[in-house]
N, C-alpha and C. Protein backbone atom coordinates (compact mmCIF):
# COMPACT_ATOMS: atom_id res chain seq x y z
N UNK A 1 75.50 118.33 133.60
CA UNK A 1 76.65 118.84 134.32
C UNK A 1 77.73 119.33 133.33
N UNK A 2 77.91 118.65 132.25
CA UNK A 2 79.21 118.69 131.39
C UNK A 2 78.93 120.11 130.84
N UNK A 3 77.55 120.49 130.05
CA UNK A 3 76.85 121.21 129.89
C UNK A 3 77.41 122.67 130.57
N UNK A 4 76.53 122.89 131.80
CA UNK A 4 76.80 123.71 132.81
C UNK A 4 78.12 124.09 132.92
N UNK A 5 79.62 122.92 132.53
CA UNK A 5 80.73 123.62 133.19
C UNK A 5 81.17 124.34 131.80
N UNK A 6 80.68 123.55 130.11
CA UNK A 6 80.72 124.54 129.29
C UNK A 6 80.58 125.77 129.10
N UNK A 7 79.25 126.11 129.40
CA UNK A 7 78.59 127.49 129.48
C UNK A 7 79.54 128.43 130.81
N UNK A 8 79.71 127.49 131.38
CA UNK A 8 80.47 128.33 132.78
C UNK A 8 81.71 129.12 132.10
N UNK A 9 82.79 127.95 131.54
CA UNK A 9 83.76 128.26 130.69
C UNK A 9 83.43 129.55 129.62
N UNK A 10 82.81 129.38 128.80
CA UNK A 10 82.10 130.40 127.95
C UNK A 10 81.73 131.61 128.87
N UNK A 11 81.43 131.61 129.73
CA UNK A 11 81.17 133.22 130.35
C UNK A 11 82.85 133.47 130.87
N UNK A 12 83.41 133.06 131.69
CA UNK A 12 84.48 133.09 131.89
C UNK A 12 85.50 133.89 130.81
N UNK A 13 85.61 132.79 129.89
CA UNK A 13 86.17 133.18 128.81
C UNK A 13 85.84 134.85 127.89
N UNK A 14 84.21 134.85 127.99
CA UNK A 14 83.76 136.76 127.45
C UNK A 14 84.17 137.29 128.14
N UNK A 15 84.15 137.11 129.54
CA UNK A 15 84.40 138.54 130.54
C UNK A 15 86.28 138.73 130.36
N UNK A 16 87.00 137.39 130.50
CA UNK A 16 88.35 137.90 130.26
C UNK A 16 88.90 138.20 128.64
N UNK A 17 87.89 137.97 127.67
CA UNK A 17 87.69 138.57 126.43
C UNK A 17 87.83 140.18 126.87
N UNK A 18 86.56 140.46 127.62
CA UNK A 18 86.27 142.00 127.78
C UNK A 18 87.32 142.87 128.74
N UNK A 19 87.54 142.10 129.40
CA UNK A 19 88.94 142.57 130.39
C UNK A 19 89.76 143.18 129.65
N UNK A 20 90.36 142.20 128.28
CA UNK A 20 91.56 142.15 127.81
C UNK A 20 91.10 143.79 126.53
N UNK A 21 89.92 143.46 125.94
CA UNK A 21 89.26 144.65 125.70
C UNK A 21 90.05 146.03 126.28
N UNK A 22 89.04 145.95 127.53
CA UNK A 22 89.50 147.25 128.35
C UNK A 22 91.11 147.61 128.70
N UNK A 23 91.78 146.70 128.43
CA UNK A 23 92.79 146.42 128.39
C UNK A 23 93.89 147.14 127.29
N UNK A 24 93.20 147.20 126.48
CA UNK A 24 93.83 147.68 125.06
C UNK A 24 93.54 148.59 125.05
N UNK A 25 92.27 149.14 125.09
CA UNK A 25 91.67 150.23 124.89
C UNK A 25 92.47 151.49 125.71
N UNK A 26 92.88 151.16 127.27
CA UNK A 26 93.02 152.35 127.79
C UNK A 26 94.82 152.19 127.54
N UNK A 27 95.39 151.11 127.51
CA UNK A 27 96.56 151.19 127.75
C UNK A 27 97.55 150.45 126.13
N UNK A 28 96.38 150.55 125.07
CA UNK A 28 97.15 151.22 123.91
C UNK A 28 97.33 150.05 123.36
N UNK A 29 98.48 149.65 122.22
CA UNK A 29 98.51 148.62 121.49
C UNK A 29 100.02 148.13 121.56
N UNK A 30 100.33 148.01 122.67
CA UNK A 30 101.71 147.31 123.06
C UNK A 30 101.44 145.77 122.69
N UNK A 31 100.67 145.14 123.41
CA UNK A 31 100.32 143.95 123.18
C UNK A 31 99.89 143.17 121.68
N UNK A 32 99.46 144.67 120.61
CA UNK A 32 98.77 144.02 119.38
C UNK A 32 97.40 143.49 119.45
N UNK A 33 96.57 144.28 120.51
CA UNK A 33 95.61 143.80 120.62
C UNK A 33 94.64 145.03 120.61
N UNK A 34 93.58 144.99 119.15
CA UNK A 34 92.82 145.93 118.99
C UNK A 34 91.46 145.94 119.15
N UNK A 35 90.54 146.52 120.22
CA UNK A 35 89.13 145.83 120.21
C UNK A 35 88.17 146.82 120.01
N UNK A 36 88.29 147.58 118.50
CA UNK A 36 87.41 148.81 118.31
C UNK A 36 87.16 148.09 116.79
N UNK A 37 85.66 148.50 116.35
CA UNK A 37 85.38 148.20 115.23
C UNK A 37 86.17 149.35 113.88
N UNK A 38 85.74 148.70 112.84
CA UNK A 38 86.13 149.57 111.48
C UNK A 38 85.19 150.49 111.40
N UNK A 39 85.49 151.82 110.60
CA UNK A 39 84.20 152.77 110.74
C UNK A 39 84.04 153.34 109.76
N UNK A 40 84.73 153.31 108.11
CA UNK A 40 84.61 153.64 107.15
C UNK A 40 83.79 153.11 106.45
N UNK A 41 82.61 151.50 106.83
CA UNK A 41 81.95 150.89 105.84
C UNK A 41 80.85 151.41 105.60
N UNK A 42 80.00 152.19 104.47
CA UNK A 42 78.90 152.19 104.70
C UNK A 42 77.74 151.04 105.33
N UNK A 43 76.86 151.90 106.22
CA UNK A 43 75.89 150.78 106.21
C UNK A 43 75.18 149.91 105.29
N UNK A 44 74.81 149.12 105.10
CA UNK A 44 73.97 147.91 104.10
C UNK A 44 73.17 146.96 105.06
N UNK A 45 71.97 146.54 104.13
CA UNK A 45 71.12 145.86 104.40
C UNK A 45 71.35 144.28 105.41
N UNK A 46 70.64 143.87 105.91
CA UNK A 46 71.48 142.97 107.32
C UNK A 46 71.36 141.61 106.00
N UNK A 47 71.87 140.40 106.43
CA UNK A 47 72.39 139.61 105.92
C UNK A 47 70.74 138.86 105.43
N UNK A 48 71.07 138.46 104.38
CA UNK A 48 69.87 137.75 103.62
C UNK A 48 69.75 136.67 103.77
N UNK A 49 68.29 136.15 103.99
CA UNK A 49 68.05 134.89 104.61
C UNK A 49 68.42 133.46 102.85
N UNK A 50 68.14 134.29 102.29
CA UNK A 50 67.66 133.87 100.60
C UNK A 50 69.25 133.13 99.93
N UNK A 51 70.19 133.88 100.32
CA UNK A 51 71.47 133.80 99.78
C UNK A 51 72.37 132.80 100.48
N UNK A 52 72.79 131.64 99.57
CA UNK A 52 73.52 130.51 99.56
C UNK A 52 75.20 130.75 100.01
N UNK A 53 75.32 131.09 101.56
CA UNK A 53 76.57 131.40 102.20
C UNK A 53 77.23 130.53 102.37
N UNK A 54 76.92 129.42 101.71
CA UNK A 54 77.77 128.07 101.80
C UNK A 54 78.74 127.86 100.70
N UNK A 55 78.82 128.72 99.66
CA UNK A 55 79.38 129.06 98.68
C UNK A 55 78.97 130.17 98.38
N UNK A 56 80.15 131.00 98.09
CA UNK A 56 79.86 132.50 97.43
C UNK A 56 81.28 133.28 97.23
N UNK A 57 81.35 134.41 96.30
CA UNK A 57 82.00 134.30 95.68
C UNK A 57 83.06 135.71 96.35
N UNK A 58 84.19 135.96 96.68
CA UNK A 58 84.89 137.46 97.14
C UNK A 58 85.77 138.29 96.42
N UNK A 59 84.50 139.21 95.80
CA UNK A 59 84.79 139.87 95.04
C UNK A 59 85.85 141.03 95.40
N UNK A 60 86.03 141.45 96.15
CA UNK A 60 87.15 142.21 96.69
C UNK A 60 87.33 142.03 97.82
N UNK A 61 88.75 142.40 98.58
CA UNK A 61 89.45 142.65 98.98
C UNK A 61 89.76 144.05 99.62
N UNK A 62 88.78 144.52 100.58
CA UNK A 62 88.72 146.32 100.72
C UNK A 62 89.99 146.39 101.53
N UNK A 63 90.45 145.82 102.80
CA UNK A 63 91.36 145.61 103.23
C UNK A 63 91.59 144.52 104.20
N UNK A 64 93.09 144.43 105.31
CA UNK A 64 93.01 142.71 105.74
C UNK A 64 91.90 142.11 106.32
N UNK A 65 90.86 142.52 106.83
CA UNK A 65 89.88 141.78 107.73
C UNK A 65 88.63 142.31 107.02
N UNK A 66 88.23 142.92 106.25
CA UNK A 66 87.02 143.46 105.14
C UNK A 66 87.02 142.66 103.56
N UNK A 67 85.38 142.18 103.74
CA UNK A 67 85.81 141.75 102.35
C UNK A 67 84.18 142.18 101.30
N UNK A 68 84.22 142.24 100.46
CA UNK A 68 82.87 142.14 99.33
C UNK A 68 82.66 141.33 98.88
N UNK A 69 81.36 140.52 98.93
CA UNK A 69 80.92 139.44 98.56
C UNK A 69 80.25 139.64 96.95
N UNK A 70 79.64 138.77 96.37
CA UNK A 70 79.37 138.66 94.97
C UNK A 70 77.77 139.28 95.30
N UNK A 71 77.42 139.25 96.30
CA UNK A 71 75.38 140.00 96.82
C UNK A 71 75.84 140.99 96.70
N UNK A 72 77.17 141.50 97.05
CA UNK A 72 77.06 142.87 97.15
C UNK A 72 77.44 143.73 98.66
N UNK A 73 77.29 142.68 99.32
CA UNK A 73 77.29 143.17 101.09
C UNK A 73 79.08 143.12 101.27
N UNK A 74 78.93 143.34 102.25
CA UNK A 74 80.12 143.42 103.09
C UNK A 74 80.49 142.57 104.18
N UNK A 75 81.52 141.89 103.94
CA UNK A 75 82.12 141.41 105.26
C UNK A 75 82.78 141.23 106.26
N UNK A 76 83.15 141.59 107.51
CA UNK A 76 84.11 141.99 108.50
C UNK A 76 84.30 140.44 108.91
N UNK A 77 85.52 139.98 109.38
CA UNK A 77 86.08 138.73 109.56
C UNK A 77 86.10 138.71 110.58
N UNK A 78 85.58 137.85 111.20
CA UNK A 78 85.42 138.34 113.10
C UNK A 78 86.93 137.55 113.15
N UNK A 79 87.22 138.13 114.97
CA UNK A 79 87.80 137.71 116.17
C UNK A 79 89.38 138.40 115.36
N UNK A 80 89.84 138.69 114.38
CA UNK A 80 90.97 139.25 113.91
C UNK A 80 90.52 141.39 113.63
N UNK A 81 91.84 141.81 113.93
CA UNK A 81 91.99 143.10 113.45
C UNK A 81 93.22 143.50 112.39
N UNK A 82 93.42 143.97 111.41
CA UNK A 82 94.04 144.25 110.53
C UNK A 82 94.68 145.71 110.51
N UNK A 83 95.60 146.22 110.56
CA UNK A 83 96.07 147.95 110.61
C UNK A 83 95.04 148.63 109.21
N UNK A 84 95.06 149.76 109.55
CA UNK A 84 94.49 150.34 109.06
C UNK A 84 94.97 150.86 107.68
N UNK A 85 95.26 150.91 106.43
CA UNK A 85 95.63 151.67 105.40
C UNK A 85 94.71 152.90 104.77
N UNK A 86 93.50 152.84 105.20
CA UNK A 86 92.93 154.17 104.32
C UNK A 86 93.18 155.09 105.13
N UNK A 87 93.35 156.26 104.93
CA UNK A 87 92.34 157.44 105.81
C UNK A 87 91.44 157.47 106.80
N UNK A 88 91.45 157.35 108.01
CA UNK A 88 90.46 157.06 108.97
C UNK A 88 90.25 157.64 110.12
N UNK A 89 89.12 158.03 111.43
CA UNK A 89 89.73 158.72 112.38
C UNK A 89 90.24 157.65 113.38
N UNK A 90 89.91 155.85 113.12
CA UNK A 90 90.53 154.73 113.51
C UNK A 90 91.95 154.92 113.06
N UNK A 91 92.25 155.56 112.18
CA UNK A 91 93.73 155.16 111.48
C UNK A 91 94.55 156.44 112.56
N UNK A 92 93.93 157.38 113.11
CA UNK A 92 94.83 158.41 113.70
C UNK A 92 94.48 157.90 115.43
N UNK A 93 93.57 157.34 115.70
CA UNK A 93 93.39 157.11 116.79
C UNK A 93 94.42 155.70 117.23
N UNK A 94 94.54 154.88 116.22
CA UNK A 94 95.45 153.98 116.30
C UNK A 94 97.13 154.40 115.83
N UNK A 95 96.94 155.56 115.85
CA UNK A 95 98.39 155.89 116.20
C UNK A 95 98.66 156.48 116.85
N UNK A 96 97.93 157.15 117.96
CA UNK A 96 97.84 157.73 118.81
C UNK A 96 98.12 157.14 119.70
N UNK A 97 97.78 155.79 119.56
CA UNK A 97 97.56 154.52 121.29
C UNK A 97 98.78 154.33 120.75
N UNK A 98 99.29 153.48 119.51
CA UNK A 98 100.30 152.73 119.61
C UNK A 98 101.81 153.64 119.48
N UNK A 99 101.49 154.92 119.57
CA UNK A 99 102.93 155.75 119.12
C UNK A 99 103.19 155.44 117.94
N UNK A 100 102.82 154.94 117.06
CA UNK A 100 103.11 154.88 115.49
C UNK A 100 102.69 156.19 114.55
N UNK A 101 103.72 156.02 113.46
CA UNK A 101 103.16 157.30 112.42
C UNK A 101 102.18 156.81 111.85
N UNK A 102 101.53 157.93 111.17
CA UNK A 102 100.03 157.27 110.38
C UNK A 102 100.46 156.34 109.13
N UNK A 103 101.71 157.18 108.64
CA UNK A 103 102.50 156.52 107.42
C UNK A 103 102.74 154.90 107.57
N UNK A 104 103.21 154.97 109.00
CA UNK A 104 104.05 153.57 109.56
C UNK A 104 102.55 152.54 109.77
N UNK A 105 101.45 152.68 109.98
CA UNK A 105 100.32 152.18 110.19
C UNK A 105 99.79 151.70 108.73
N UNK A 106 100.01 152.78 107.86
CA UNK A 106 99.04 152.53 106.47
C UNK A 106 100.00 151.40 105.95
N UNK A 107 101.38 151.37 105.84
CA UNK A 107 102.04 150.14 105.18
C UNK A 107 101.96 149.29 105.96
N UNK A 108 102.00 149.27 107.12
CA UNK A 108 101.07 147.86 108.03
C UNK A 108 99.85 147.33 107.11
N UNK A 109 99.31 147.82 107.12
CA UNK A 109 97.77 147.87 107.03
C UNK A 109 97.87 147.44 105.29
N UNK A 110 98.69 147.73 104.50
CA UNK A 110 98.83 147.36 103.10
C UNK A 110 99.38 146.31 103.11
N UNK A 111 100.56 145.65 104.15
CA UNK A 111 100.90 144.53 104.12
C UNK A 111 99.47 143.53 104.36
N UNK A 112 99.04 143.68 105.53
CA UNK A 112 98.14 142.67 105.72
C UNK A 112 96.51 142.82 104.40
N UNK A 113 96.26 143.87 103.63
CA UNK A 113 95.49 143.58 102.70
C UNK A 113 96.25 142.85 101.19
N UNK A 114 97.90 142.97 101.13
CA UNK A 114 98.19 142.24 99.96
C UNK A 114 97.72 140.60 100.70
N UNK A 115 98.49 139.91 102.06
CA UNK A 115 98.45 138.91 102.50
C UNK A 115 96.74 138.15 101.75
N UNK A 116 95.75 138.96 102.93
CA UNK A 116 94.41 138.57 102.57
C UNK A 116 94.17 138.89 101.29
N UNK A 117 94.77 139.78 100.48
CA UNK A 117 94.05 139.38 99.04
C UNK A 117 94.26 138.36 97.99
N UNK A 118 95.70 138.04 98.36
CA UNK A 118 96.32 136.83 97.48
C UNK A 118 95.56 135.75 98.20
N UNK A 119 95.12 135.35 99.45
CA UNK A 119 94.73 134.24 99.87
C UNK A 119 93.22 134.33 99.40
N UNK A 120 92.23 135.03 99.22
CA UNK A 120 90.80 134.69 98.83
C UNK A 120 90.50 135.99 97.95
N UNK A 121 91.32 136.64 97.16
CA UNK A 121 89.91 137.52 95.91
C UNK A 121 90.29 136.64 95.11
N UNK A 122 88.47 136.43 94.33
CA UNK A 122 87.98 136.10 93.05
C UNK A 122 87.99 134.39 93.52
N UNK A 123 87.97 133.86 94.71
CA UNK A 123 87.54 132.62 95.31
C UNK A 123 86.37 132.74 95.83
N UNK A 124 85.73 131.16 95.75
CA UNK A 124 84.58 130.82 96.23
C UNK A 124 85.22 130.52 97.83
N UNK A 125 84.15 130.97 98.79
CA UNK A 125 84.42 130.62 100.15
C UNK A 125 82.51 129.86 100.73
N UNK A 126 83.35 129.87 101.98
CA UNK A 126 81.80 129.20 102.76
C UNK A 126 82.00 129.88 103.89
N UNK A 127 80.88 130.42 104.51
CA UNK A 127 80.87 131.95 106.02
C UNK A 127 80.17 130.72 107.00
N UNK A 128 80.45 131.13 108.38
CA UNK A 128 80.18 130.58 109.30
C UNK A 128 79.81 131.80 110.46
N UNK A 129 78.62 131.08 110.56
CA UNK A 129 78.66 132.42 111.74
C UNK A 129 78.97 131.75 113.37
N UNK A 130 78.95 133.29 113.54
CA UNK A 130 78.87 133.28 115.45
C UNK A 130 77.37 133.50 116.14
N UNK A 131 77.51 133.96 116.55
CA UNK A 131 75.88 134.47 117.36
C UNK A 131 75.42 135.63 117.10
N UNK A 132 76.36 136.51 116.67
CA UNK A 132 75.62 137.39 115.82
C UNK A 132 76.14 137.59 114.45
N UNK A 133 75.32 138.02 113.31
CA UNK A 133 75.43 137.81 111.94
C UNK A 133 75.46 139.01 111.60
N UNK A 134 75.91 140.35 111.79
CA UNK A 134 76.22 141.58 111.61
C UNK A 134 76.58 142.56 112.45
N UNK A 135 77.28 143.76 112.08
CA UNK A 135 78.00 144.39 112.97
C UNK A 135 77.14 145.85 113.10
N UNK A 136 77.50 146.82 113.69
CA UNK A 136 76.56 147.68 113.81
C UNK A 136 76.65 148.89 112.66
N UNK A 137 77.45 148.54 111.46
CA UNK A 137 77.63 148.60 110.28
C UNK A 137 77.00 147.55 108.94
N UNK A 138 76.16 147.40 109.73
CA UNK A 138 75.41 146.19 108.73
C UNK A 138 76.36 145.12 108.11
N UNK A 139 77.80 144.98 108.32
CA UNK A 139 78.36 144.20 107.72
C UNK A 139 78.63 142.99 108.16
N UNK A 140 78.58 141.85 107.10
CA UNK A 140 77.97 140.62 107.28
C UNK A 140 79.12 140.11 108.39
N UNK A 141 78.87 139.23 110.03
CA UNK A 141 80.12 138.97 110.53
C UNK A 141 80.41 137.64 110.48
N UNK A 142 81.48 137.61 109.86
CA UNK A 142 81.79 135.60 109.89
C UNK A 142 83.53 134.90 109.58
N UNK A 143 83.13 133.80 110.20
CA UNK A 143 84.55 133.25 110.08
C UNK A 143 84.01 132.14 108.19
N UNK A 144 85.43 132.83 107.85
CA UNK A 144 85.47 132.33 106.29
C UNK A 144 86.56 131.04 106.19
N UNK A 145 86.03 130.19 105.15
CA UNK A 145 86.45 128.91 104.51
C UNK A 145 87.29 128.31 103.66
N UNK A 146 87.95 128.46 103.01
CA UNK A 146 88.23 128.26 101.57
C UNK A 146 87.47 126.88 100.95
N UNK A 147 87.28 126.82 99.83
CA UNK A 147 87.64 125.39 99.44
C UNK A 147 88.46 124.71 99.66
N UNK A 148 89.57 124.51 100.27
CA UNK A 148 90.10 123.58 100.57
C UNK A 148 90.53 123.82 101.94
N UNK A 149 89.56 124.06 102.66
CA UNK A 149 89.09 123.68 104.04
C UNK A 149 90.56 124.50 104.81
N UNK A 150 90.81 125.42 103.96
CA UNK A 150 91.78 126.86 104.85
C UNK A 150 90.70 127.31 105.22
N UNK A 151 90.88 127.81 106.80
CA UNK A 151 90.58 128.73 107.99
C UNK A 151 91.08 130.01 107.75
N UNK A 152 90.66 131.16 107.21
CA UNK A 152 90.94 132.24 106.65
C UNK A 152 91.26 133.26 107.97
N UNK A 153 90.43 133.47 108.44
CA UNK A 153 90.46 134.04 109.67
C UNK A 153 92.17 133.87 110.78
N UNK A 154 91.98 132.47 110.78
CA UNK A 154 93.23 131.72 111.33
C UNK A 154 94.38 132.33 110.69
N UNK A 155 94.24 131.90 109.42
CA UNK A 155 95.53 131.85 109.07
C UNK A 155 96.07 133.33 108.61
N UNK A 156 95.28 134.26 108.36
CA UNK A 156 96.06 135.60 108.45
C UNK A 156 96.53 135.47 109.86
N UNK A 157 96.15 135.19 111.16
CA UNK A 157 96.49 135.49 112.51
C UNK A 157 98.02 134.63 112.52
N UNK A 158 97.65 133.36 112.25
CA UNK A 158 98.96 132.47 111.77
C UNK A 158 100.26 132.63 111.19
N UNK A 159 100.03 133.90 109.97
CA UNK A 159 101.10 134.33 109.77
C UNK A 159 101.79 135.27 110.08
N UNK A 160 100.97 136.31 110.99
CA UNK A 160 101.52 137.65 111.70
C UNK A 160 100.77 138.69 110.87
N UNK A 161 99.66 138.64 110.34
CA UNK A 161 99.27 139.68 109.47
C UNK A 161 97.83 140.41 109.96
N UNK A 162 97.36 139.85 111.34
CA UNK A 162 96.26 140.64 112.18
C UNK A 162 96.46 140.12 113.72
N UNK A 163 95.90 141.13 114.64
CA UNK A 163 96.01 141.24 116.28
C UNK A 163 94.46 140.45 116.44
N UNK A 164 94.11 140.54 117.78
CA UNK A 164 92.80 139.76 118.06
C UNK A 164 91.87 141.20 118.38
N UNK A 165 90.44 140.60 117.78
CA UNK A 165 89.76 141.77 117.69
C UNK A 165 88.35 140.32 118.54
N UNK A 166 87.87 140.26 119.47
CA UNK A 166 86.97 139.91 120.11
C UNK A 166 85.94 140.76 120.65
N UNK A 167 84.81 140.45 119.94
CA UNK A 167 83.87 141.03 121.12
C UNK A 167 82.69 140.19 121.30
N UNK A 168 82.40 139.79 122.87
CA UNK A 168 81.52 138.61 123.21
C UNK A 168 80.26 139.23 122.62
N UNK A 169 79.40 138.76 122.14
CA UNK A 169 79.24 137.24 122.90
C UNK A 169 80.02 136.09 121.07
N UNK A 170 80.67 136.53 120.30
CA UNK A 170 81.24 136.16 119.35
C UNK A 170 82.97 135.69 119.21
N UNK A 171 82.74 134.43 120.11
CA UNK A 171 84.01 134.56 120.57
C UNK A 171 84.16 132.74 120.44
N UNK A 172 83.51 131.67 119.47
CA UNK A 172 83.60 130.70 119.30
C UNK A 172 85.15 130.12 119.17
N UNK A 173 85.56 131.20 118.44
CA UNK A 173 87.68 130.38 118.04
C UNK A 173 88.37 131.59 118.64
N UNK A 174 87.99 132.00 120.04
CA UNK A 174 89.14 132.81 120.09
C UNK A 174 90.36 132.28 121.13
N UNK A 175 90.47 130.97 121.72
CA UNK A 175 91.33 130.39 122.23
C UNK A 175 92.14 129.72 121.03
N UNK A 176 91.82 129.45 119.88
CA UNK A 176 92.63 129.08 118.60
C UNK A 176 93.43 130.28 118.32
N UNK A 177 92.99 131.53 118.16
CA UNK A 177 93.15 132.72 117.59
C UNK A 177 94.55 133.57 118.80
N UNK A 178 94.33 133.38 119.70
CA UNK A 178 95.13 133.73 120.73
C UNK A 178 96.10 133.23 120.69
N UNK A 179 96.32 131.53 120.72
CA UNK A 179 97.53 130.70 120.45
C UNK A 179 98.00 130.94 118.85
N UNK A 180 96.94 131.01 117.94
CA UNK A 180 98.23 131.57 116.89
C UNK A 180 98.42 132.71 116.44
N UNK A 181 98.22 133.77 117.41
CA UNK A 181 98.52 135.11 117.84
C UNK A 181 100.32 135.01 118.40
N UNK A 182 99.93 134.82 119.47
CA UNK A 182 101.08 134.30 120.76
C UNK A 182 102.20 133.73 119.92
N UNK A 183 102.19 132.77 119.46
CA UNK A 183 102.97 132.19 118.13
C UNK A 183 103.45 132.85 116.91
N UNK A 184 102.96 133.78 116.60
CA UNK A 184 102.98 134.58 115.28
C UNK A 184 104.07 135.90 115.54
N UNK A 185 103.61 135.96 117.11
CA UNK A 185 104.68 137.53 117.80
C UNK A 185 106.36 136.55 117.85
N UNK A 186 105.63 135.40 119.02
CA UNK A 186 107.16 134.69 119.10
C UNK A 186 107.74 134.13 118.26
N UNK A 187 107.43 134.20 116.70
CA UNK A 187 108.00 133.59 115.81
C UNK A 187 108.56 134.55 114.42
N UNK A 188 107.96 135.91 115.26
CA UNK A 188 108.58 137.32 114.51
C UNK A 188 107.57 137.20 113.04
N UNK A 189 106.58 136.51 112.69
CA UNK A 189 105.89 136.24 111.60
C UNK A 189 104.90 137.60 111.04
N UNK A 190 104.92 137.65 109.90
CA UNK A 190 104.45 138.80 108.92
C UNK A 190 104.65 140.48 109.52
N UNK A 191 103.62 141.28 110.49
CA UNK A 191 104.01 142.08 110.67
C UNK A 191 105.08 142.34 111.91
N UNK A 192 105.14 141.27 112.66
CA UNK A 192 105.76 141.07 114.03
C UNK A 192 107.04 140.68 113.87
N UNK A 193 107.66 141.30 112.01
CA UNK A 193 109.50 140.71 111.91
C UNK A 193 110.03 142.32 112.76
């Protein structure tokens, strides 16, 4: 029974995931809520069964929610979205929804890659997955660790430096992620001063 009302909860919870989706999508980024993938990564090989993700090493920092691992692959940080700073047709389409300049987007988008880079390049982390382990960019999808048991994912959201980026069925912390979303706007924190 306990079971059953879990799983119940869990569907519940994707579909008003996907709601909130459709939500953004047609009616823009008032809310800070972005649910379109990144589209500048090249594709790469899907995640290796061989390679010790319990430690490994992040070698860069591409921007706030993208990272390069020491294999070589790529990683997108689930359930968070980060503004855009490169060149992108995401970077004009997201200024399009939100009425922002592209200019006003890219220093967004530079704030939240200094944030995430001071917190994990050239650290060892540990990846956790969701239910699925890559994106349709081959890039590896996971919630990251620190050594000292920082929630990476979290805590950019924590400080105001990414919106919620959900898409079911990968949606294990997104009632964590929402509350320190919600918190991060009402507390005027990183990009939300």
């Amino acid at each position: 029974m306990r079971k059953s009302k879990t799983r119940q909860k869990k569907v519940i919870l994707s579909l008003a995931l996907g709601l909130l989706a459709l939500t953004g999508y047609f009616f823009g980024d008032n809310l800070g809520l972005r649910f379109s993938p990144k589209e500048d990564i090249k594709p790469q090989a899907p995640v290796s069964s061989n390679h010790d993700y319990s430690n490994i090493l992040v070698t860069r920092v591409v921007d706030g929610d993208t990272l390069k691992l020491e294999d070589g692959k790529y990683l997108r940080l689930l359930g968070i979205d980060t503004p855009e700073m490169h060149e992108s047709a995401k970077l004009h389409r997201d200024a399009l929804r939100s009425k922002q300049s592209v200019e006003a987007i890219k220093q967004l988008g530079r704030q939240s890659y200094e944030f995430t880079k001071q917190m994990v390049e050239g650290k060892r982390v540990r990846l956790e997955f969701d239910i699925e382990r890559y994106d349709k960019y081959n890039r590896i999808l996971a919630y990251v660790f620190l050594d000292d048991g920082t929630f990476l994912n979290a805590r950019i959201v924590e400080e105001g430096y990414a919106s919620l980026m959900t898409y079911p069925p990968n949606v294990k912390y997104a009632d964590l992620f929402l509350k320190l979303y919600r918190q991060a706007r009402e507390n005027k924190r990183g990009l939300w001063r």
